[in-house]
PDB file of N, CA and C in Angstrom:
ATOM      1  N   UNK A   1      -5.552   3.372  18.211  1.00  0.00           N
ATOM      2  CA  UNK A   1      -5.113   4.641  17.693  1.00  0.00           C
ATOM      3  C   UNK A   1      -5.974   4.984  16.477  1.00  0.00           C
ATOM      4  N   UNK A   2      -6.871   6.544  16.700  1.00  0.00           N
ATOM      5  CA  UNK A   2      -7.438   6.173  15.432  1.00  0.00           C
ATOM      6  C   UNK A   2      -6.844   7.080  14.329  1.00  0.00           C
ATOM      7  N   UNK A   3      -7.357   6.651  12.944  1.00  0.00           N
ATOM      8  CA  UNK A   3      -6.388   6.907  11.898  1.00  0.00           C
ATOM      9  C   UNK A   3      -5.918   8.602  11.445  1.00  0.00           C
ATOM     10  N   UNK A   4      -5.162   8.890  11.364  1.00  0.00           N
ATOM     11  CA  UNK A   4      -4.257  10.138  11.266  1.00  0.00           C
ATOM     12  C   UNK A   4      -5.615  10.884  10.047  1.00  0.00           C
ATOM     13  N   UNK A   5      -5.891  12.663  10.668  1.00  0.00           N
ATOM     14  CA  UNK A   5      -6.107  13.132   9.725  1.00  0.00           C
ATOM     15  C   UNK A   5      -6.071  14.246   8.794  1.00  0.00           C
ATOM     16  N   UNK A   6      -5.139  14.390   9.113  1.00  0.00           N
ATOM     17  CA  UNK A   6      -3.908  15.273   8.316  1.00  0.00           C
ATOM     18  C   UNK A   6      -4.185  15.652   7.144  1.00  0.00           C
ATOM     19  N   UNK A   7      -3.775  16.908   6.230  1.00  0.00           N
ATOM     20  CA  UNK A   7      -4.023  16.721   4.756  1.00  0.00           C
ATOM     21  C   UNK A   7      -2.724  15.934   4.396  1.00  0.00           C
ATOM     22  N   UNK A   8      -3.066  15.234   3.262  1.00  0.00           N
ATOM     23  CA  UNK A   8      -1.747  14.386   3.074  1.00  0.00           C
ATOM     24  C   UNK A   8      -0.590  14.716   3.035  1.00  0.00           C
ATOM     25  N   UNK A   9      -0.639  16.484   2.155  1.00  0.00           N
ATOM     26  CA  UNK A   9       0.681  16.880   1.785  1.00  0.00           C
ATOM     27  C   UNK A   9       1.309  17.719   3.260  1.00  0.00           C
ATOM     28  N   UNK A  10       0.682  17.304   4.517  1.00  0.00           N
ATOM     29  CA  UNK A  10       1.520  17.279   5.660  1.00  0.00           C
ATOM     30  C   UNK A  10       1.507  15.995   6.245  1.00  0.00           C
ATOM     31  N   UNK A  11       1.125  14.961   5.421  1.00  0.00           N
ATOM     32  CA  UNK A  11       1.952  13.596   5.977  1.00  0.00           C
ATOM     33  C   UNK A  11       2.914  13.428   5.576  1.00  0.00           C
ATOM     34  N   UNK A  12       2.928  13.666   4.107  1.00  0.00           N
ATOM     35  CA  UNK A  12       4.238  13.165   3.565  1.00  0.00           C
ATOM     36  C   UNK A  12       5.416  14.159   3.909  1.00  0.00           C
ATOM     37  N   UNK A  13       6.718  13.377   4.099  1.00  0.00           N
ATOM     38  CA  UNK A  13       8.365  13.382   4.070  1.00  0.00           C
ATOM     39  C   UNK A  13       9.018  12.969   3.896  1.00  0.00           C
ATOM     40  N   UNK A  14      10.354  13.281   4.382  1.00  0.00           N
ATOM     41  CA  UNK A  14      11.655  12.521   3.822  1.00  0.00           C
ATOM     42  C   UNK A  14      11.592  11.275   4.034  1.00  0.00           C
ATOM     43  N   UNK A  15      10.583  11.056   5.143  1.00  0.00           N
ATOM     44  CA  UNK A  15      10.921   9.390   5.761  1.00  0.00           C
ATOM     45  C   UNK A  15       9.706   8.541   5.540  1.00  0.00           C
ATOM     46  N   UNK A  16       9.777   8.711   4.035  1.00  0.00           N
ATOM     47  CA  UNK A  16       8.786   7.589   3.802  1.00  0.00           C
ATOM     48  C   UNK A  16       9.351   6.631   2.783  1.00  0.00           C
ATOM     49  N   UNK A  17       9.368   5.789   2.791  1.00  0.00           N
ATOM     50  CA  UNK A  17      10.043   4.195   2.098  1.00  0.00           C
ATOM     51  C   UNK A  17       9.044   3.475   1.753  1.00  0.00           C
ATOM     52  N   UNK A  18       8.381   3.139   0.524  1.00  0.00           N
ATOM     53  CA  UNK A  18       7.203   2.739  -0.374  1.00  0.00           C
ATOM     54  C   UNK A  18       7.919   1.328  -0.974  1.00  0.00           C
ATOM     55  N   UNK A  19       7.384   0.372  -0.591  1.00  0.00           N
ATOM     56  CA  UNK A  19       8.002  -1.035  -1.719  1.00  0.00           C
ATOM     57  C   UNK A  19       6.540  -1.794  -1.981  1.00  0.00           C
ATOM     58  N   UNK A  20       6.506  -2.741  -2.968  1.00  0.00           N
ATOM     59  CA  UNK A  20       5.485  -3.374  -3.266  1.00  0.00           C
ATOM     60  C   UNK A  20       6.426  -5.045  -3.314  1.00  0.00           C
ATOM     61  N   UNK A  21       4.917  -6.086  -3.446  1.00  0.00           N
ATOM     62  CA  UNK A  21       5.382  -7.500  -3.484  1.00  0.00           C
ATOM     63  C   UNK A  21       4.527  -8.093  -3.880  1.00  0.00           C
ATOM     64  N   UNK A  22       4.709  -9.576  -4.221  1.00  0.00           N
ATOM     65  CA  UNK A  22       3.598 -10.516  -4.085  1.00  0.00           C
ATOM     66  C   UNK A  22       3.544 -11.386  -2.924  1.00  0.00           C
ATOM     67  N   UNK A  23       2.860 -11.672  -2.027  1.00  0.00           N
ATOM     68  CA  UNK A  23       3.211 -12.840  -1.068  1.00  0.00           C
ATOM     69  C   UNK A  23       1.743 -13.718  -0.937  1.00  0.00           C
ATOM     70  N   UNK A  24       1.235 -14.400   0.147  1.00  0.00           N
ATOM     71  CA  UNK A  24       0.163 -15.043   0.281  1.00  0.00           C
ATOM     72  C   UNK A  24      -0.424 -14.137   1.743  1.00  0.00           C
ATOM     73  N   UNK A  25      -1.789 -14.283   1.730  1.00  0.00           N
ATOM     74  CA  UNK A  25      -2.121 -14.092   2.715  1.00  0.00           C
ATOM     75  C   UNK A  25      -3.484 -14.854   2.891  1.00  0.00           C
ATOM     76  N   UNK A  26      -3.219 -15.701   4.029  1.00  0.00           N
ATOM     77  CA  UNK A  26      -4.182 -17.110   4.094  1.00  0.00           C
ATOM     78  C   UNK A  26      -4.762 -17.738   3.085  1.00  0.00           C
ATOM     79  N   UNK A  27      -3.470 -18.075   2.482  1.00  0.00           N
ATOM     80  CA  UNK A  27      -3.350 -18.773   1.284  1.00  0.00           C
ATOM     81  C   UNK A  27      -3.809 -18.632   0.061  1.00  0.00           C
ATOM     82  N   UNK A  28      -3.998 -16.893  -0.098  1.00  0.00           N
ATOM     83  CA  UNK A  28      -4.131 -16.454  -1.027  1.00  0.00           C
ATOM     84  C   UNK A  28      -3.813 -15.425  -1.808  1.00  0.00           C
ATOM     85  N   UNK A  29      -3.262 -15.230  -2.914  1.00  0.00           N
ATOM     86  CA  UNK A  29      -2.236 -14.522  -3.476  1.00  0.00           C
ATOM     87  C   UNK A  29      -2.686 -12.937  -3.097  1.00  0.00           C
ATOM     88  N   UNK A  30      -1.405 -12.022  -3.083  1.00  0.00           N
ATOM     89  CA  UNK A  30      -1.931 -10.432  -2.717  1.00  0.00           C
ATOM     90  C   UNK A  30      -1.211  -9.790  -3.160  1.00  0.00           C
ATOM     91  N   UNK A  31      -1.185  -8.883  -3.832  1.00  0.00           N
ATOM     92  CA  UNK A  31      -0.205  -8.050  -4.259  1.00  0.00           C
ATOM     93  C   UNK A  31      -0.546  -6.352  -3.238  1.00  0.00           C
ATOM     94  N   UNK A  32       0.874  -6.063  -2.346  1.00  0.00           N
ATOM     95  CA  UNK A  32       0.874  -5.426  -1.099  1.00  0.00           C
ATOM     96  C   UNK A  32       1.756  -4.160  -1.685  1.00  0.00           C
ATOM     97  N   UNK A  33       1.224  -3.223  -1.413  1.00  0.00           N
ATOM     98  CA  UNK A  33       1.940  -2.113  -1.416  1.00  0.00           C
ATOM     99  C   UNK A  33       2.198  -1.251   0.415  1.00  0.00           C
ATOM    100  N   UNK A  34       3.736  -1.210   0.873  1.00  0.00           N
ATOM    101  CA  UNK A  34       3.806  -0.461   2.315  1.00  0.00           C
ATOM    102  C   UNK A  34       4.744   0.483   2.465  1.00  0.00           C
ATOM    103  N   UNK A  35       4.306   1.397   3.374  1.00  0.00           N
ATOM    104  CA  UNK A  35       5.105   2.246   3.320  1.00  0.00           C
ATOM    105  C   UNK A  35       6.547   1.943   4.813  1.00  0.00           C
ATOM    106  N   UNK A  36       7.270   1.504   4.287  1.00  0.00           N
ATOM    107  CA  UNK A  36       7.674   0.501   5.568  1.00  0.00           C
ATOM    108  C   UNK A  36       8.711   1.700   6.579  1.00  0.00           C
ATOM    109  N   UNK A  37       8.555   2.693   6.760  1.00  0.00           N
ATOM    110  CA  UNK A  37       8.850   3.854   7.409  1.00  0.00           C
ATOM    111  C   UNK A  37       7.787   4.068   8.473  1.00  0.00           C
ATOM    112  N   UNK A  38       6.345   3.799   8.369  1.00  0.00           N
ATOM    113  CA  UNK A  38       5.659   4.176   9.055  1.00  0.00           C
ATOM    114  C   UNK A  38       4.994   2.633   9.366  1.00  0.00           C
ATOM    115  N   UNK A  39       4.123   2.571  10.280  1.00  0.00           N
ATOM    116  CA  UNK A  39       3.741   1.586  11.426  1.00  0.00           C
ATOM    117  C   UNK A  39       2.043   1.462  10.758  1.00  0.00           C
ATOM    118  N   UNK A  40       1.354   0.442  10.356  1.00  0.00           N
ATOM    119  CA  UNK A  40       0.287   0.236  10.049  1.00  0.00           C
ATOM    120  C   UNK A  40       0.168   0.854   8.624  1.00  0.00           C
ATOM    121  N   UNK A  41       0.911   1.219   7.636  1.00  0.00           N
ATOM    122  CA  UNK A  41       0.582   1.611   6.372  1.00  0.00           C
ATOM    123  C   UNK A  41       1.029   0.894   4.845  1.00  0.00           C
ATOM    124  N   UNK A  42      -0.580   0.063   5.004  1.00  0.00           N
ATOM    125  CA  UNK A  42      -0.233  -0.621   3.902  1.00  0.00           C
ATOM    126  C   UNK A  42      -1.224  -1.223   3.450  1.00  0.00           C
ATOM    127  N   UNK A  43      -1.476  -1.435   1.728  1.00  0.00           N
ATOM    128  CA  UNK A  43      -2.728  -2.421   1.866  1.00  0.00           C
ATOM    129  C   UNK A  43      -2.206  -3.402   1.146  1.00  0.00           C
ATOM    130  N   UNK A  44      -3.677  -3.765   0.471  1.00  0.00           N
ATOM    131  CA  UNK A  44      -3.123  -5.261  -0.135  1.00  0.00           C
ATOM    132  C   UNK A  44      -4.433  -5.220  -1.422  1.00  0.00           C
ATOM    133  N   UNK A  45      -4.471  -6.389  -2.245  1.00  0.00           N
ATOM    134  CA  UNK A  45      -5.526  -6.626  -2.942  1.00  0.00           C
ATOM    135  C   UNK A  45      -4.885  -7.552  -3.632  1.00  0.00           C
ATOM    136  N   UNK A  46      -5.803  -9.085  -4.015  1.00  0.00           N
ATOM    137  CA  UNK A  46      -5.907  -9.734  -4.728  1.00  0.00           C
ATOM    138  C   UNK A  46      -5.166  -9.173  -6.592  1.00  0.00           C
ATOM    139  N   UNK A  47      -4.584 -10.229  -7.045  1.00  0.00           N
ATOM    140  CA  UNK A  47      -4.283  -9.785  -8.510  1.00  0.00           C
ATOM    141  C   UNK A  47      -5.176  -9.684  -9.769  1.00  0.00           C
ATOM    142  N   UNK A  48      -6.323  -9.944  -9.212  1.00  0.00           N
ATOM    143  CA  UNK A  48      -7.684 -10.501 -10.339  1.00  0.00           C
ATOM    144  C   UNK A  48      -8.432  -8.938 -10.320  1.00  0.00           C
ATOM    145  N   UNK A  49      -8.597  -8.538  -8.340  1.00  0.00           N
ATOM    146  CA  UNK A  49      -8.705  -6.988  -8.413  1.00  0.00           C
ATOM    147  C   UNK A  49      -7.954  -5.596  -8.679  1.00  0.00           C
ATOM    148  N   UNK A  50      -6.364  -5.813  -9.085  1.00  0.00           N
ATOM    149  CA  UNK A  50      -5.361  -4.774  -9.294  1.00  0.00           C
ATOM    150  C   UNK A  50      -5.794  -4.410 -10.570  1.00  0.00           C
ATOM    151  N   UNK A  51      -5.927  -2.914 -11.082  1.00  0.00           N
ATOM    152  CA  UNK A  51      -5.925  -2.707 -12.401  1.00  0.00           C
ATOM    153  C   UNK A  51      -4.703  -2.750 -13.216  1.00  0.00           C
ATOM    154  N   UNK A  52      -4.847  -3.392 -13.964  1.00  0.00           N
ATOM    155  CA  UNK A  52      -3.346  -3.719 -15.039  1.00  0.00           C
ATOM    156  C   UNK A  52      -2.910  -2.076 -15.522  1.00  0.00           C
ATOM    157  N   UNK A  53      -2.019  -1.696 -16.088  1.00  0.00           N
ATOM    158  CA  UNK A  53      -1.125  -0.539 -16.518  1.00  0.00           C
ATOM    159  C   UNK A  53      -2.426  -0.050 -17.280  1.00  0.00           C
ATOM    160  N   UNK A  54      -2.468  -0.746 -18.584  1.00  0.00           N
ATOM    161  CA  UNK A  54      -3.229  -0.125 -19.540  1.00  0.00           C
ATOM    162  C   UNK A  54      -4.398   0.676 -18.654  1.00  0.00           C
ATOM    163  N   UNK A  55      -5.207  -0.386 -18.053  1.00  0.00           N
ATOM    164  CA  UNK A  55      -6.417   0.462 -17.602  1.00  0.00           C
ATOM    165  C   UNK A  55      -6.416   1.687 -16.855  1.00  0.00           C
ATOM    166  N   UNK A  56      -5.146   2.112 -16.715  1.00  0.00           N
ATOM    167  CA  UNK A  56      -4.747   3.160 -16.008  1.00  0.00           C
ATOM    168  C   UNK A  56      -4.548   4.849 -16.657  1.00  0.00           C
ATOM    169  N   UNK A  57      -4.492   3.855 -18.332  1.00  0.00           N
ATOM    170  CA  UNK A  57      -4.246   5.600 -18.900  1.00  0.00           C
ATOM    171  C   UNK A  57      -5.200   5.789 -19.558  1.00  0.00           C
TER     172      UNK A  57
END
């Protein structure tokens, strides 16, 4: 299926459910953000590559 290409602000709706975590993935730490409403939407990245708060403002 290839990937949806929509402008975003007609992807998004009521039925979207966003959570984040830490877990492993082949044995190595990830911090995952998904949108667990929809089927294939989600990524991931290492914690060494996440930008911390500060670097954000």
């Amino acid at each position: 299926m290839p990937p949806r290409t929509e402008p975003l602000d007609r992807q998004m709706g009521t039925d979207s459910d966003v959570v984040a975590a830490i877990d492993e993935i082949d044995g190595e730490t990830q911090f995952i953000v998904a949108d667990i409403a929809r089927d294939d939407a989600w990524l991931s990245a290492t914690p060494a590559s996440a930008a911390e708060l500060e670097q954000w403002r």
